[in-house]
N, C-alpha and C. Protein backbone atom coordinates (compact mmCIF):
# COMPACT_ATOMS: atom_id res chain seq x y z
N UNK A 1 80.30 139.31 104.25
CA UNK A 1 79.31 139.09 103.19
C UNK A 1 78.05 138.49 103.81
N UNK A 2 77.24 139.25 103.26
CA UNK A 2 75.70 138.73 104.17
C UNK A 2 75.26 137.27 103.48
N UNK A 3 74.70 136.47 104.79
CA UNK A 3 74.00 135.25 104.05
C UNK A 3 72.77 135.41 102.74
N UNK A 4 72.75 134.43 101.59
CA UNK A 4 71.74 134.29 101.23
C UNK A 4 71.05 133.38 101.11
N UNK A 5 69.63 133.50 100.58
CA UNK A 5 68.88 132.27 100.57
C UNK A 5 69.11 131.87 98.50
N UNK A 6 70.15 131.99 98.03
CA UNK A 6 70.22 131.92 96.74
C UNK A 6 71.60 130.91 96.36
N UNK A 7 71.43 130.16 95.87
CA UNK A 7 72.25 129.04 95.67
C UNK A 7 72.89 129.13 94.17
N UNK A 8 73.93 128.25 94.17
CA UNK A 8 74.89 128.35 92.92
C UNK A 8 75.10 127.10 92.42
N UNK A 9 75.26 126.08 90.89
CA UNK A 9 75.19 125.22 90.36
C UNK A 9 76.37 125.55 89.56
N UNK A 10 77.44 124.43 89.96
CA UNK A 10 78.43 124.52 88.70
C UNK A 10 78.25 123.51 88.49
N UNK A 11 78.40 123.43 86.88
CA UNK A 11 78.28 122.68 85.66
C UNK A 11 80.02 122.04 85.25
N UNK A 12 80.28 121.01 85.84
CA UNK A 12 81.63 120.30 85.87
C UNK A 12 81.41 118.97 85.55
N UNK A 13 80.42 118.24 84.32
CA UNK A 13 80.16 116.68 84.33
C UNK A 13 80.70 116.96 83.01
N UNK A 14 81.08 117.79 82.32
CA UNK A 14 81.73 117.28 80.45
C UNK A 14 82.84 116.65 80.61
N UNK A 15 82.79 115.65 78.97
CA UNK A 15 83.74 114.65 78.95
C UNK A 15 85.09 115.61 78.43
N UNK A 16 84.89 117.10 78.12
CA UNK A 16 86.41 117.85 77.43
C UNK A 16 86.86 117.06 75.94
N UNK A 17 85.65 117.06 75.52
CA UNK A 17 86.51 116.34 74.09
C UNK A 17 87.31 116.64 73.30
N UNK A 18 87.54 117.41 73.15
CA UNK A 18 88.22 118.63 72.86
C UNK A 18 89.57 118.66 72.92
N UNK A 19 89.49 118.46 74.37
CA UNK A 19 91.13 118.71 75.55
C UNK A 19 91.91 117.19 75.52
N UNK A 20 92.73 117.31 75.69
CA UNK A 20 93.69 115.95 76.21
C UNK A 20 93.56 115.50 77.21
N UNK A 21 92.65 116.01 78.00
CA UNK A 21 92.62 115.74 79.74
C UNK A 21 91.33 116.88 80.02
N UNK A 22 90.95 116.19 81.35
CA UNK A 22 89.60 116.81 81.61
C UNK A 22 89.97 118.36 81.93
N UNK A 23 89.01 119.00 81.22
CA UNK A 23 89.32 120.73 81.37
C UNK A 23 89.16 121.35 82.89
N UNK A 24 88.28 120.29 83.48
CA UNK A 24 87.92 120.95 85.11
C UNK A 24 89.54 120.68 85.96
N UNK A 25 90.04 120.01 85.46
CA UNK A 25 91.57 119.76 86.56
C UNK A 25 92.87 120.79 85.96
N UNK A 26 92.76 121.47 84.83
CA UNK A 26 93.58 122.29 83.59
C UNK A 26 94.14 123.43 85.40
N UNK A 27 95.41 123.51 85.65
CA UNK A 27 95.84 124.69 86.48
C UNK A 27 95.51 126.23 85.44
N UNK A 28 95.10 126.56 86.76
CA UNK A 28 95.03 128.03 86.66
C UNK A 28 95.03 128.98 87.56
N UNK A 29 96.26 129.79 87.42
CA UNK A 29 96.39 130.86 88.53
C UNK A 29 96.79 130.09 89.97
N UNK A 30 97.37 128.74 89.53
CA UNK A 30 97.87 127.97 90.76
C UNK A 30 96.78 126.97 91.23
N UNK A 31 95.90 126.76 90.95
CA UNK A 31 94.61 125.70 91.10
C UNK A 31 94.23 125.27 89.84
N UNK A 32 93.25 124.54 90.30
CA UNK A 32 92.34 123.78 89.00
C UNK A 32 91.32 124.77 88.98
N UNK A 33 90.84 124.40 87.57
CA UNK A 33 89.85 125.27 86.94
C UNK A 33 88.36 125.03 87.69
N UNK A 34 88.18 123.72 88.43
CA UNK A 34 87.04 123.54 89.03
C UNK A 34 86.98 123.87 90.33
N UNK A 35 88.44 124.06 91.10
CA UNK A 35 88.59 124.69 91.95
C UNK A 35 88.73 126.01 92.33
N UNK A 36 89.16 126.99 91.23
CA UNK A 36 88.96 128.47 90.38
C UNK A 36 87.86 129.05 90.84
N UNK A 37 86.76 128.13 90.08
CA UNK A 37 85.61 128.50 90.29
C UNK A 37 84.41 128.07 91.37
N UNK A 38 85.17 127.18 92.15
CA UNK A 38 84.58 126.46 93.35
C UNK A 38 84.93 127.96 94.55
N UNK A 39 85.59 128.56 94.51
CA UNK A 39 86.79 129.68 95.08
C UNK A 39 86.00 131.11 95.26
N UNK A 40 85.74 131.26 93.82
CA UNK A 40 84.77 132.08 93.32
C UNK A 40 83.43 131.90 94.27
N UNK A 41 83.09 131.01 93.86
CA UNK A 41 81.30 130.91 94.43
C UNK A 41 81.39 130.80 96.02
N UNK A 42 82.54 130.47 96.42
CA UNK A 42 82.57 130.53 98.00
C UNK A 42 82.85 131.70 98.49
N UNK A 43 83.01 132.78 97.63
CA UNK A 43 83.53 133.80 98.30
C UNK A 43 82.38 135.18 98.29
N UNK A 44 81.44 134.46 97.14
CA UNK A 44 80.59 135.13 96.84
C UNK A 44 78.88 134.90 97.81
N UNK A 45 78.10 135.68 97.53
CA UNK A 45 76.75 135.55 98.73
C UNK A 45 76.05 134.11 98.71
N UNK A 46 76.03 133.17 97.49
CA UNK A 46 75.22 132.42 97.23
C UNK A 46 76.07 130.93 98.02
N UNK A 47 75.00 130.51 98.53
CA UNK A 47 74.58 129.44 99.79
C UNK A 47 73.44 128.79 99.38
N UNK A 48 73.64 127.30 99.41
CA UNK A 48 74.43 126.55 99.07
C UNK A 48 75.22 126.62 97.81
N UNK A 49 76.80 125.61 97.89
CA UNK A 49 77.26 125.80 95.99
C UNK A 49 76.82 123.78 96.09
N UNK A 50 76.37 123.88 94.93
CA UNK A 50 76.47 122.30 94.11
C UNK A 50 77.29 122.05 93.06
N UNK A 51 78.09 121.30 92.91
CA UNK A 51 79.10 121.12 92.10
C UNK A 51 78.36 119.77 91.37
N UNK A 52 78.40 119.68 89.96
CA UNK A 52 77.67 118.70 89.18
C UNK A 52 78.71 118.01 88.59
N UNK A 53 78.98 116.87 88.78
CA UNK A 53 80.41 115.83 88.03
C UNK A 53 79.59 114.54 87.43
N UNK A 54 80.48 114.44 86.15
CA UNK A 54 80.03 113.28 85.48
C UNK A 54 80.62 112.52 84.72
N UNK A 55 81.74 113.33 83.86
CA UNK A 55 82.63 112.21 83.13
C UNK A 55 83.76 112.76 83.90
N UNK A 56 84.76 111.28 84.33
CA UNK A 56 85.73 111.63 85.12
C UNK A 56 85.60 111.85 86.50
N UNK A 57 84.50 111.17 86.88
CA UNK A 57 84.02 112.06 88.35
C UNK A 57 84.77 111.50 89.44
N UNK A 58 85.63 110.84 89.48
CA UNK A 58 86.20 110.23 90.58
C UNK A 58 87.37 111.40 91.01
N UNK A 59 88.27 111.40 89.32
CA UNK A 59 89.51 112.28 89.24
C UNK A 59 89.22 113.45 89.68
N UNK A 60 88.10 114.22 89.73
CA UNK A 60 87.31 115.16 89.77
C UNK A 60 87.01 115.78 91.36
N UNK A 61 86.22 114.49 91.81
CA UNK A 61 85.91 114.81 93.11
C UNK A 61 87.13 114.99 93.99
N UNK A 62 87.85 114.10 93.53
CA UNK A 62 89.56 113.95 94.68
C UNK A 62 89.99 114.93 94.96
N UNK A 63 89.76 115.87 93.44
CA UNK A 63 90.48 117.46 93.73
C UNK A 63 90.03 118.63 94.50
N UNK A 64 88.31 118.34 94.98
CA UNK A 64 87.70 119.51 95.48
C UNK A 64 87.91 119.04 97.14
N UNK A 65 88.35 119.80 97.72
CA UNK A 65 88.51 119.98 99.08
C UNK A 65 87.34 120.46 100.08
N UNK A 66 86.88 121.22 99.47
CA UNK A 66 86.07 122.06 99.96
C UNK A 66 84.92 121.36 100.62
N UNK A 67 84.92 121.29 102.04
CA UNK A 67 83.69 120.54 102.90
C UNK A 67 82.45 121.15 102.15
N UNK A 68 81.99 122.67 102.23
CA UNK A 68 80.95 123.44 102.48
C UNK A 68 80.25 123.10 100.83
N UNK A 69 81.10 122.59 100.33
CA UNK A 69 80.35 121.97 99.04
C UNK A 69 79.80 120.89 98.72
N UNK A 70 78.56 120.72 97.83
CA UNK A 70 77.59 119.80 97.88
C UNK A 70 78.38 118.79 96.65
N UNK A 71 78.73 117.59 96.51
CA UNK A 71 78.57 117.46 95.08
C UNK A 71 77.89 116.37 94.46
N UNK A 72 77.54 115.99 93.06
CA UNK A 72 76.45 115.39 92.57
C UNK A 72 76.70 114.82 91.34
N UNK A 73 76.54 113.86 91.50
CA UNK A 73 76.69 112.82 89.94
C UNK A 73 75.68 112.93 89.11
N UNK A 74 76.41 113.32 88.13
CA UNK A 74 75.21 113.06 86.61
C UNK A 74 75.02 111.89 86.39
N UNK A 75 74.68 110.71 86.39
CA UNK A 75 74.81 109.59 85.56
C UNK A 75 74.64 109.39 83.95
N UNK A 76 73.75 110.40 83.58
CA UNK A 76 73.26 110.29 82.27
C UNK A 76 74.78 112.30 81.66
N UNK A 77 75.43 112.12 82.23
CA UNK A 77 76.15 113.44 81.94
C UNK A 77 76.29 113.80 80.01
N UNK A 78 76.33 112.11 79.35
CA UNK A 78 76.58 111.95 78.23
C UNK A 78 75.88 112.54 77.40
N UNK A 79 74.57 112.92 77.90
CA UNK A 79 73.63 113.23 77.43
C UNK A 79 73.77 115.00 77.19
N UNK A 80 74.80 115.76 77.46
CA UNK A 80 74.45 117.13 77.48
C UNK A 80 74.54 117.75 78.60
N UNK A 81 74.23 119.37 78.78
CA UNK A 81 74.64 120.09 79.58
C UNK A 81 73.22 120.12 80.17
N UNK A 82 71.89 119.83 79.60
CA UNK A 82 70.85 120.07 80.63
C UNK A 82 70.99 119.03 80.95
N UNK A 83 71.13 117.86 81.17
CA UNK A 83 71.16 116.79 81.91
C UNK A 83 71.33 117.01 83.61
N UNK A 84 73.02 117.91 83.43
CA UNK A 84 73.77 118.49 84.56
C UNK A 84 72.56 119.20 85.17
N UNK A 85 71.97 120.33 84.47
CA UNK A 85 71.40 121.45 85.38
C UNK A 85 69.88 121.06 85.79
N UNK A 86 69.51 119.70 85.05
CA UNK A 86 68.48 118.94 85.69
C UNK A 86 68.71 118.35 87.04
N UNK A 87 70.09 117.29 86.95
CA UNK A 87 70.51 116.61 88.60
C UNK A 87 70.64 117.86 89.11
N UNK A 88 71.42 119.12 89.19
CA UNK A 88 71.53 120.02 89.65
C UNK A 88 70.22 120.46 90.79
N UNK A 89 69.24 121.09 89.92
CA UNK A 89 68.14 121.24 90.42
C UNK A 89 67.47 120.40 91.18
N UNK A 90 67.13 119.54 91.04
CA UNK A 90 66.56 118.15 92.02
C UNK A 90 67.13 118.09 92.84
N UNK A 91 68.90 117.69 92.66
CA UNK A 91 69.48 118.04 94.37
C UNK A 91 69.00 119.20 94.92
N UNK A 92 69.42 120.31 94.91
CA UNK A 92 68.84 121.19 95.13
C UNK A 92 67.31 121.57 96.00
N UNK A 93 66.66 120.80 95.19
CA UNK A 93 64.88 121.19 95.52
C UNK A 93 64.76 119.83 96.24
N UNK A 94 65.24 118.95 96.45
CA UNK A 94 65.04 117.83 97.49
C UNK A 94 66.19 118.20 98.89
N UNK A 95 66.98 118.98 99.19
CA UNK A 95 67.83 119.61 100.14
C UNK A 95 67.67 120.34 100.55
N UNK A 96 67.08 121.33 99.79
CA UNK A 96 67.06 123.02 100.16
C UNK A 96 65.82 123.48 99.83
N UNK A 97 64.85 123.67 101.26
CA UNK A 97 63.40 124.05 100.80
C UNK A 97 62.90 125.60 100.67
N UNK A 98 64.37 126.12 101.07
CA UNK A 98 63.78 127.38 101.34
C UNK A 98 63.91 128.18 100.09
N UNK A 99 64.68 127.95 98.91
CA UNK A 99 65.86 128.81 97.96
C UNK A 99 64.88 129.86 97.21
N UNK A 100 65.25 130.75 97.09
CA UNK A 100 64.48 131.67 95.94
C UNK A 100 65.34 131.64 94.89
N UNK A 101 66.39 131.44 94.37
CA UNK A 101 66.88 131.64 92.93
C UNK A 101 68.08 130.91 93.21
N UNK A 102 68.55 130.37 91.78
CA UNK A 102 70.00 129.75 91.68
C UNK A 102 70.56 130.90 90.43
N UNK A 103 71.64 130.80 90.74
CA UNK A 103 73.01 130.90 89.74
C UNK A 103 73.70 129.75 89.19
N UNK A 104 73.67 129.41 87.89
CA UNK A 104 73.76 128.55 87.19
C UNK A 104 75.74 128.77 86.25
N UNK A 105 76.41 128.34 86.97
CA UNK A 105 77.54 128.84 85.89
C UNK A 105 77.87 127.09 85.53
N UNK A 106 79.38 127.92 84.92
CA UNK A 106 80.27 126.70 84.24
C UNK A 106 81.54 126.33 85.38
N UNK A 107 82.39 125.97 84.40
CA UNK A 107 84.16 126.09 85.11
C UNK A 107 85.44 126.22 84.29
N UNK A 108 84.79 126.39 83.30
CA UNK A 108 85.72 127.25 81.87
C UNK A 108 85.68 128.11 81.52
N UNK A 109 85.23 128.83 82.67
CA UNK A 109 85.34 130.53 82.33
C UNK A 109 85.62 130.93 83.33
N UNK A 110 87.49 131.04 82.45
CA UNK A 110 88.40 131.24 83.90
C UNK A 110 88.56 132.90 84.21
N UNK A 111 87.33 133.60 83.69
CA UNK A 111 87.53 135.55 84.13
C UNK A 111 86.12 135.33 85.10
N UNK A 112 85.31 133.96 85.44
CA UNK A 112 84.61 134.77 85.93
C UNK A 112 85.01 134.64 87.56
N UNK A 113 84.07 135.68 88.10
CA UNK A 113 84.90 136.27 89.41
C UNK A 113 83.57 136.15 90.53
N UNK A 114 83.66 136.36 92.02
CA UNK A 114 82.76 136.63 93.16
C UNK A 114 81.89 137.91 92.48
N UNK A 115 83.05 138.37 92.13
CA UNK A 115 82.24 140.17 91.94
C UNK A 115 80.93 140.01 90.78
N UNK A 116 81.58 138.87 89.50
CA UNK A 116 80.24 138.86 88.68
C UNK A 116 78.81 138.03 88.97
N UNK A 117 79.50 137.14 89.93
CA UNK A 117 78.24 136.87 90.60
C UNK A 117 77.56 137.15 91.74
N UNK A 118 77.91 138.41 92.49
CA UNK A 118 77.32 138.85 93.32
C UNK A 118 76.60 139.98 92.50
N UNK A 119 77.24 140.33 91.13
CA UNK A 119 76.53 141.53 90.58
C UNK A 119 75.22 140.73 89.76
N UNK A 120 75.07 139.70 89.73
CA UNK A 120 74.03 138.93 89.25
C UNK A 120 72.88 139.36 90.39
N UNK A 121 73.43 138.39 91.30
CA UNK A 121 72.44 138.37 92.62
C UNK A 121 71.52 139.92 92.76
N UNK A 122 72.87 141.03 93.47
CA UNK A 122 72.10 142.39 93.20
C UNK A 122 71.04 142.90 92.33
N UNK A 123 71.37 142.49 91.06
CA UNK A 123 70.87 143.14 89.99
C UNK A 123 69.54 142.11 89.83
N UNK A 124 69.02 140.87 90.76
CA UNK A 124 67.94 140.15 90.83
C UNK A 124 67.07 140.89 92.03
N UNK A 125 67.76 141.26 93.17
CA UNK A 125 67.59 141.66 93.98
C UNK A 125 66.40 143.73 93.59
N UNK A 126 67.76 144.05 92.70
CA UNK A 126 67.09 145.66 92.65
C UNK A 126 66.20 145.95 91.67
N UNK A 127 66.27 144.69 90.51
CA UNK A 127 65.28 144.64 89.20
C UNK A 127 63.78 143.84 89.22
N UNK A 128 64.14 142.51 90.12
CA UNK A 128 62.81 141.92 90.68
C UNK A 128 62.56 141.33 89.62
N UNK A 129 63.80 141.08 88.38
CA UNK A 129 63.55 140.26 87.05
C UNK A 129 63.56 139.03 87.63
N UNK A 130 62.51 137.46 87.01
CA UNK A 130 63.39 136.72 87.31
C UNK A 130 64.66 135.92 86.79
N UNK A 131 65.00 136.63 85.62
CA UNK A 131 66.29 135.95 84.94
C UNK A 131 67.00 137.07 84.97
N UNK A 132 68.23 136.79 85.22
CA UNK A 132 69.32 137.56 84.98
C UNK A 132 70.63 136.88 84.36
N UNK A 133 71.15 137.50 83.37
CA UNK A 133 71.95 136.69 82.09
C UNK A 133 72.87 137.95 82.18
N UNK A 134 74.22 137.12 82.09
CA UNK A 134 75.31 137.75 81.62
C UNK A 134 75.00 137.85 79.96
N UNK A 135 75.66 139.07 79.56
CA UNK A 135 75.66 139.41 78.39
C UNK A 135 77.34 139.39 77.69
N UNK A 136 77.71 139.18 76.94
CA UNK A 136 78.76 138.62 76.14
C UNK A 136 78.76 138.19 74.48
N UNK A 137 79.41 138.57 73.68
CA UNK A 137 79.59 138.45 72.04
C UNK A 137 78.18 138.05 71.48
N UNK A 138 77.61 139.03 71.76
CA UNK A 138 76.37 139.57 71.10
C UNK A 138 75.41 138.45 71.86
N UNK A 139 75.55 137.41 72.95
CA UNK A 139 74.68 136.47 73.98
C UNK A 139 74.01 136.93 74.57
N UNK A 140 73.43 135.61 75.16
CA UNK A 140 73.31 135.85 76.74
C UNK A 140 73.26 134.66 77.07
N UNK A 141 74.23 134.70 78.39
CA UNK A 141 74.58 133.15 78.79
C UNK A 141 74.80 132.94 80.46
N UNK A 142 75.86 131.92 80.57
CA UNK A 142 75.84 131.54 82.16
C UNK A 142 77.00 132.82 81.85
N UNK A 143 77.46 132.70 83.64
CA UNK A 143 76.56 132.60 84.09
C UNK A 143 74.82 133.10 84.57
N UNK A 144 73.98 132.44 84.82
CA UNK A 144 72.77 133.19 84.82
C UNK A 144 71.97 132.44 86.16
N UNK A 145 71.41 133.66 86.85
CA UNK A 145 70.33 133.42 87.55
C UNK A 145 68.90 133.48 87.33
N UNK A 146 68.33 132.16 87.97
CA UNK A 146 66.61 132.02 87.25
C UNK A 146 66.20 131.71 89.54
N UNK A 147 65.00 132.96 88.84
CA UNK A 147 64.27 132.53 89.58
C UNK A 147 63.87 131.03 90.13
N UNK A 148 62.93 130.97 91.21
CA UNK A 148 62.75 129.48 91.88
C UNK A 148 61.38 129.42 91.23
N UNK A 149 60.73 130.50 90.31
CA UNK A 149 59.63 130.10 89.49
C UNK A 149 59.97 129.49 88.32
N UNK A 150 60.94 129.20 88.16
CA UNK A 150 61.99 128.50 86.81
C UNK A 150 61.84 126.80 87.24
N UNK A 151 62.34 127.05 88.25
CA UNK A 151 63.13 125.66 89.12
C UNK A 151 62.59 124.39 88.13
N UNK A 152 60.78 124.52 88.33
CA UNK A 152 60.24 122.96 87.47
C UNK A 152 60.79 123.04 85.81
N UNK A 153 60.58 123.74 85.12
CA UNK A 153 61.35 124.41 83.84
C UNK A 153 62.69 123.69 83.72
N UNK A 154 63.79 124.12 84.72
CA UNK A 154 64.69 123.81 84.59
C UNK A 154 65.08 122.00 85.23
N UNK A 155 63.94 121.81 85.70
CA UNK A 155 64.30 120.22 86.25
C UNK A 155 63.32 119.33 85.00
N UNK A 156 62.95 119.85 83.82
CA UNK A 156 62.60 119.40 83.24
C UNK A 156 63.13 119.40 81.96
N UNK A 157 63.91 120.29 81.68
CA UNK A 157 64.92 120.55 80.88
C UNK A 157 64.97 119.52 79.77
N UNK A 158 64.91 119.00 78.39
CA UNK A 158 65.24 118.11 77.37
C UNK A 158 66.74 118.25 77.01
N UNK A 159 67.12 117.01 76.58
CA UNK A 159 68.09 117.02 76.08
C UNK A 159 69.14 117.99 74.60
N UNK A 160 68.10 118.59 74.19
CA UNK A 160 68.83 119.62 73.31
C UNK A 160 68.53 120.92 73.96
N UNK A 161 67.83 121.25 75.18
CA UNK A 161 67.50 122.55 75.16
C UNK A 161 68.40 122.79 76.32
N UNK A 162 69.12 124.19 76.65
CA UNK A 162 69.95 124.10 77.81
C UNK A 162 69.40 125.56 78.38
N UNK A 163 70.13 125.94 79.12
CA UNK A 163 69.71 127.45 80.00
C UNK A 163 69.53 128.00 79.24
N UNK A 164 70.09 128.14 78.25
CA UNK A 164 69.81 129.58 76.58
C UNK A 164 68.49 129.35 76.02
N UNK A 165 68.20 128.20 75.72
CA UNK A 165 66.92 128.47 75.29
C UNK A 165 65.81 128.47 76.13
N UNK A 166 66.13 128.49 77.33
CA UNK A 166 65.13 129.40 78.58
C UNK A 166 64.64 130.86 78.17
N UNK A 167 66.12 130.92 78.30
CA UNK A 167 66.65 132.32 78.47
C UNK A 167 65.65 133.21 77.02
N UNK A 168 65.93 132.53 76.18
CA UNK A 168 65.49 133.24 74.65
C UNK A 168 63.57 132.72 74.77
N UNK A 169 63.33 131.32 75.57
CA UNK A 169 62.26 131.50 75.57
C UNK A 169 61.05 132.58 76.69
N UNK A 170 61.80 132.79 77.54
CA UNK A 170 61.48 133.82 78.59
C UNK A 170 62.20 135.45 78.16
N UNK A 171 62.70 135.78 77.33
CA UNK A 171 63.10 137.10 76.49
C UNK A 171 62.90 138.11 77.45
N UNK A 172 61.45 138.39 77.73
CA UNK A 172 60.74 139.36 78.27
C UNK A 172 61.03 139.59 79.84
N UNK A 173 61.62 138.57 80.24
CA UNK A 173 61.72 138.71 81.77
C UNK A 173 62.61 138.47 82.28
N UNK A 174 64.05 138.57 81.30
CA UNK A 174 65.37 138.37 81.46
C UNK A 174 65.86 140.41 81.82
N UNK A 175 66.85 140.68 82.75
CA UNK A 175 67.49 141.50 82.24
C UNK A 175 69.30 140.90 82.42
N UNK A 176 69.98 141.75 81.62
CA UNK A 176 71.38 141.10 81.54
C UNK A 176 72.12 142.36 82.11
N UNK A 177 73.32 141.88 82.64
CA UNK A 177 74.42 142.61 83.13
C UNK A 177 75.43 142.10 81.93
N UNK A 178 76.76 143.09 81.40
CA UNK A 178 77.51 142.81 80.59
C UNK A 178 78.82 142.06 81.47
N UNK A 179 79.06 141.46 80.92
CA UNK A 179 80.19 140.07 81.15
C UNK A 179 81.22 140.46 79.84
N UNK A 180 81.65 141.07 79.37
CA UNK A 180 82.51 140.51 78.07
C UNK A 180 83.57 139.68 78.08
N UNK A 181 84.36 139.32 79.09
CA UNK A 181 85.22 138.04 79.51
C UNK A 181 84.55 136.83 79.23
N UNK A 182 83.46 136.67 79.98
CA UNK A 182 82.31 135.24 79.79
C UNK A 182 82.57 134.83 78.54
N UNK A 183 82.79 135.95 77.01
CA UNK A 183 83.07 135.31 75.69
C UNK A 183 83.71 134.15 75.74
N UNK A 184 85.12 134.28 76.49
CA UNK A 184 86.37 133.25 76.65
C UNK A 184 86.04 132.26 77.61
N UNK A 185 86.11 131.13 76.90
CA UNK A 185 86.24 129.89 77.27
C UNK A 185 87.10 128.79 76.96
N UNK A 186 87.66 128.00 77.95
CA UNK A 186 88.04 126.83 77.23
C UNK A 186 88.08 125.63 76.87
N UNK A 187 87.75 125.44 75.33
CA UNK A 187 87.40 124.11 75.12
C UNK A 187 88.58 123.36 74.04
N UNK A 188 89.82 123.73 73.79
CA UNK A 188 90.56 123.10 73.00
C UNK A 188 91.89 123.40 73.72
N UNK A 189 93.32 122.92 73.24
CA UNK A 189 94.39 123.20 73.70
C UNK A 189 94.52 124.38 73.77
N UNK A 190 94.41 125.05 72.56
CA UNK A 190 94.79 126.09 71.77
C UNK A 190 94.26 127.31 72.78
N UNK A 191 92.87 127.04 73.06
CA UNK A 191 92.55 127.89 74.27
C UNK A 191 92.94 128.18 75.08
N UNK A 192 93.29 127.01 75.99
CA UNK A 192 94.27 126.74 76.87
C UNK A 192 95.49 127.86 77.08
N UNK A 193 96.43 127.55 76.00
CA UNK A 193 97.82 128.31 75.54
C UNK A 193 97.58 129.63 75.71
N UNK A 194 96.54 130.02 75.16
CA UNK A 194 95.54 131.72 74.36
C UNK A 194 95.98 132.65 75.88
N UNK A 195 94.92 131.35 77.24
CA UNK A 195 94.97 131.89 78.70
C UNK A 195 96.12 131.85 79.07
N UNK A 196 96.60 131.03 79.27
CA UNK A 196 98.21 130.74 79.94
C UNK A 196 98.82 132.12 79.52
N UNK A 197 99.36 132.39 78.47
CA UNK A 197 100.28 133.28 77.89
C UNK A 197 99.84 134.42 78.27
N UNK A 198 98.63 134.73 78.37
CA UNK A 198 97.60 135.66 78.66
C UNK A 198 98.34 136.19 80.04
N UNK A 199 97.84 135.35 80.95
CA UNK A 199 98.03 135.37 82.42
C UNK A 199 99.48 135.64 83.04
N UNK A 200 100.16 135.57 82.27
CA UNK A 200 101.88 134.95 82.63
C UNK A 200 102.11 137.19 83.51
């Protein structure tokens, strides 16, 4: 797999309120869900990965092994998911001077794969858009790549507004690849069970 100059942000600081236990440590397919997708992005073109932790971050960090990964405390994590993709970015743009675009995912979306995010990358690469959004139950969501003309945008991010309403405010200069797995996520037990049984 050829190097790139395009980097990846997982979004792993939620408290799982939802869950009985933090959703990033939930096994899946024989790992954790933050490791799933830590797996994923290593296997895929994008260099550097940043892993974003915030509630739970101790339990959290213990589990990722992975040297070649960056990772980064939210402090304010309480605050929401742009919070994350704000520290995100700043690490990022204070480390890495060279980057032309990030990929922005989660770690509860246990279908997504190397393949959907290298088909991100490509499809930034052959369209010259600078957003590219998975498409899913009538969306468009993570994961998604934004240009490095985004970058201040996204390190400025408010507390109610997250990658989507980028995304919907830039409309015109998004194109999307279809994801229909991306629908599934998990944020309750019940979810949980939905995958498990699923997978067996």
């Amino acid at each position: 797999m050829t190097e790139s100059n395009i980097a990846i942000i997982i979004l792993a600081a939620g408290a799982s309120t939802r869950m009985s236990s933090p959703k990033q440590l939930l096994s899946y397919q024989g790992e954790s869900l933050v490791n799933h997708t830590i797996k994923n992005a290593i296997a895929s073109v994008c260099n550097p990965i940043i892993v974003v932790l915030g509630a739970n971050a101790e339990n959290i960090r213990s589990e990722i092994r992975e040297p070649s990964v960056r990772i980064v405390e939210n402090p304010d994590w309480h605050l929401g998911m742009s919070s994350s993709i704000r520290c995100g970015i700043i690490s990022l743009a204070n480390c890495y001077s060279t980057i032309d675009a990030v990929v922005i995912t989660v770690c509860d979306q246990p279908f997504l794969s190397a393949e959907i995010i290298n088909h991100l990358v490509a499809t930034y690469h052959s369209t010259k858009k600078p957003i590219i959004a998975c498409e899913y139950a009538d969306t468009l969501g993570v994961p998604v790549l934004f240009s490095q003309i985004f970058f201040s945008e996204l390190a400025i991010l408010s507390e109610d507004v997250g990658a989507k309403k980028l995304i919907k405010n830039h409309y015109h200069e998004v194109f999307s690849i279809p994801f229909p797995l991306g629908a599934i996520d998990i944020d309750t037990p019940e979810d949980y069970q939905q995958i498990e049984k699923n997978s067996q």
